[in-house]
Protein backbone atom coordinates (compact mmCIF):
# COMPACT_ATOMS: atom_id res chain seq x y z
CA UNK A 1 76.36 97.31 149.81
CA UNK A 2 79.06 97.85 152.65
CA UNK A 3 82.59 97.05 151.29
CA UNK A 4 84.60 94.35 153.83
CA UNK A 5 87.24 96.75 153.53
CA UNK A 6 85.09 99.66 155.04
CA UNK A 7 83.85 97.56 158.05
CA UNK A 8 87.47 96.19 159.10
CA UNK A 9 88.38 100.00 159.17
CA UNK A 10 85.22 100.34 161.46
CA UNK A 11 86.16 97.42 163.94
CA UNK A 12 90.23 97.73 163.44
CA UNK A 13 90.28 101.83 162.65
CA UNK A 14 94.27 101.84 163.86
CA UNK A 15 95.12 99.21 161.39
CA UNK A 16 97.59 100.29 158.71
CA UNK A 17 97.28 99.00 155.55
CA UNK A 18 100.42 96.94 154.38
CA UNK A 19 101.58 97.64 150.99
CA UNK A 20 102.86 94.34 149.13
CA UNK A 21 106.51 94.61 148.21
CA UNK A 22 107.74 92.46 145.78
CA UNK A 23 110.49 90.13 147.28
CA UNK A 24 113.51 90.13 145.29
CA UNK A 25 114.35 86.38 143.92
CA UNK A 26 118.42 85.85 144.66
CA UNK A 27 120.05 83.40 143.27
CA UNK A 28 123.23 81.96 144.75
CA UNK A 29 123.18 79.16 142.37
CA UNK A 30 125.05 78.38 139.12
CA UNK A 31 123.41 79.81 136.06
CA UNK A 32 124.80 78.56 132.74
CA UNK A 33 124.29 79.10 129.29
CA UNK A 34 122.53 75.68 128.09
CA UNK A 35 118.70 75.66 128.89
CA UNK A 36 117.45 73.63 131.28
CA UNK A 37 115.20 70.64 129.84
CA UNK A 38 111.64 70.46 131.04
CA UNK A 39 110.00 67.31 130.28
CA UNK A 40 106.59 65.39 131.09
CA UNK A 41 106.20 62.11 131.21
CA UNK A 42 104.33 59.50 132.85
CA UNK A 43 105.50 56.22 135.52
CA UNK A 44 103.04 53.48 136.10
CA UNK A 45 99.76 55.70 134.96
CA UNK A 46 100.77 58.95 137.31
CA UNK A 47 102.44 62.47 135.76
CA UNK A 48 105.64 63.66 136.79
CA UNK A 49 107.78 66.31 135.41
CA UNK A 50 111.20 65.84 134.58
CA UNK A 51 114.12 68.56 134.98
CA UNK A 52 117.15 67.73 133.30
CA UNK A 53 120.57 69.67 131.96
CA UNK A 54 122.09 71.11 134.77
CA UNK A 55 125.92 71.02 134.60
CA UNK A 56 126.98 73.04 138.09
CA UNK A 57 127.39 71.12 141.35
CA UNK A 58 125.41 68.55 142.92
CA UNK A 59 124.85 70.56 146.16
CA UNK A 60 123.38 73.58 144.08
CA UNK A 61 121.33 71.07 142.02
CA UNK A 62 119.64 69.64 144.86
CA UNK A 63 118.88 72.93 146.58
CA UNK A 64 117.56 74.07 143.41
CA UNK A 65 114.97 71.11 143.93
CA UNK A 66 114.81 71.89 147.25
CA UNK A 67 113.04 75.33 146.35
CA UNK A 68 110.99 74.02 143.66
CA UNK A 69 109.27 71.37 145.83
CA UNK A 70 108.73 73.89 148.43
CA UNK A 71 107.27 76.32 145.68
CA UNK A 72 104.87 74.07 144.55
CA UNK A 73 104.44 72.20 147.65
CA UNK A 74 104.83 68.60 145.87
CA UNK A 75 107.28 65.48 146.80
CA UNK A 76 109.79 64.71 144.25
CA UNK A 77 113.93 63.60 144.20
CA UNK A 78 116.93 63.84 142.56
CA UNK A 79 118.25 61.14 140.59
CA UNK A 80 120.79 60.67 137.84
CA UNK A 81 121.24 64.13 137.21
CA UNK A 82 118.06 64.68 137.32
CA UNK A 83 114.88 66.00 139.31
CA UNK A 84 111.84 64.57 139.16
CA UNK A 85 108.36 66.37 140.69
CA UNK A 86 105.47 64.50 140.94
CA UNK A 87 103.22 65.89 138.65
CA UNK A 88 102.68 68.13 135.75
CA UNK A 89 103.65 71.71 136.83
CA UNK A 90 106.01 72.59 133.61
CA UNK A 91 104.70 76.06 133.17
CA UNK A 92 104.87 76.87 136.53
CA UNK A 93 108.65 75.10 137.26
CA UNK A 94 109.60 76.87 133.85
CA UNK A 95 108.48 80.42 135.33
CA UNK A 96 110.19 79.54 138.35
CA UNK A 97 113.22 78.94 136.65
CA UNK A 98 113.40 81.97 134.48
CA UNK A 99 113.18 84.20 137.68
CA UNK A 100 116.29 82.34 138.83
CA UNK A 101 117.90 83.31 135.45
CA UNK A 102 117.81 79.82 133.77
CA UNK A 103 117.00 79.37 130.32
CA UNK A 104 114.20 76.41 129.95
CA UNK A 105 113.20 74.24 126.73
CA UNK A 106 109.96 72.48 127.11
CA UNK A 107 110.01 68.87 125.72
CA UNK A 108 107.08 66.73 125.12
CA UNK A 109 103.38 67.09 125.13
């Protein structure tokens, strides 16, 4: 069996192979020493995920948001103090977070 790898070397032979480099994650935001609260609930029969905790500035806490509704590609605000995704993506957001440098606690369910 011919390998797809072998016949896009036959059809593109002056292709060069691109390694993957792993893109380092900066943070410009305020990291502090309380975890950040992860918690699931649900609002008229649909999941959403609830991130809660965050003491720096509003502006950081809504770009913060920003990048996690771009990461998982989901609508969601910030209210209260709070962001809320639509959906239940705590493992992922939690991941997410601890790349940034936050600490998480995962609440409920």
């Amino acid at each position: 069996m011919v390998d797809l790898k072998d016949q896009l070397k036959k059809l593109y032979p002056d292709h060069v192979e691109a390694t993957p480099t792993e893109i380092p994650v900066k943070s410009n935001l305020w990291i502090q020493e309380e975890p950040l609260i992860c918690k699931y609930e649900k609002r008229k029969g649909k999941p959403i995920t609830i991130i809660e905790g965050y003491t720096g500035a509003t502006t950081d806490f809504k770009q913060l948001s920003k990048e996690i509704k771009k990461l998982l590609s989901v609508g969601g605000s910030v209210k209260n103090q709070k962001i809320i995704i639509q959906g239940d993506y705590r493992d992922k957001i939690m991941t997410f977070l601890q790349t940034k440098g936050f600490k998480t606690k995962r609440v409920g369910g």
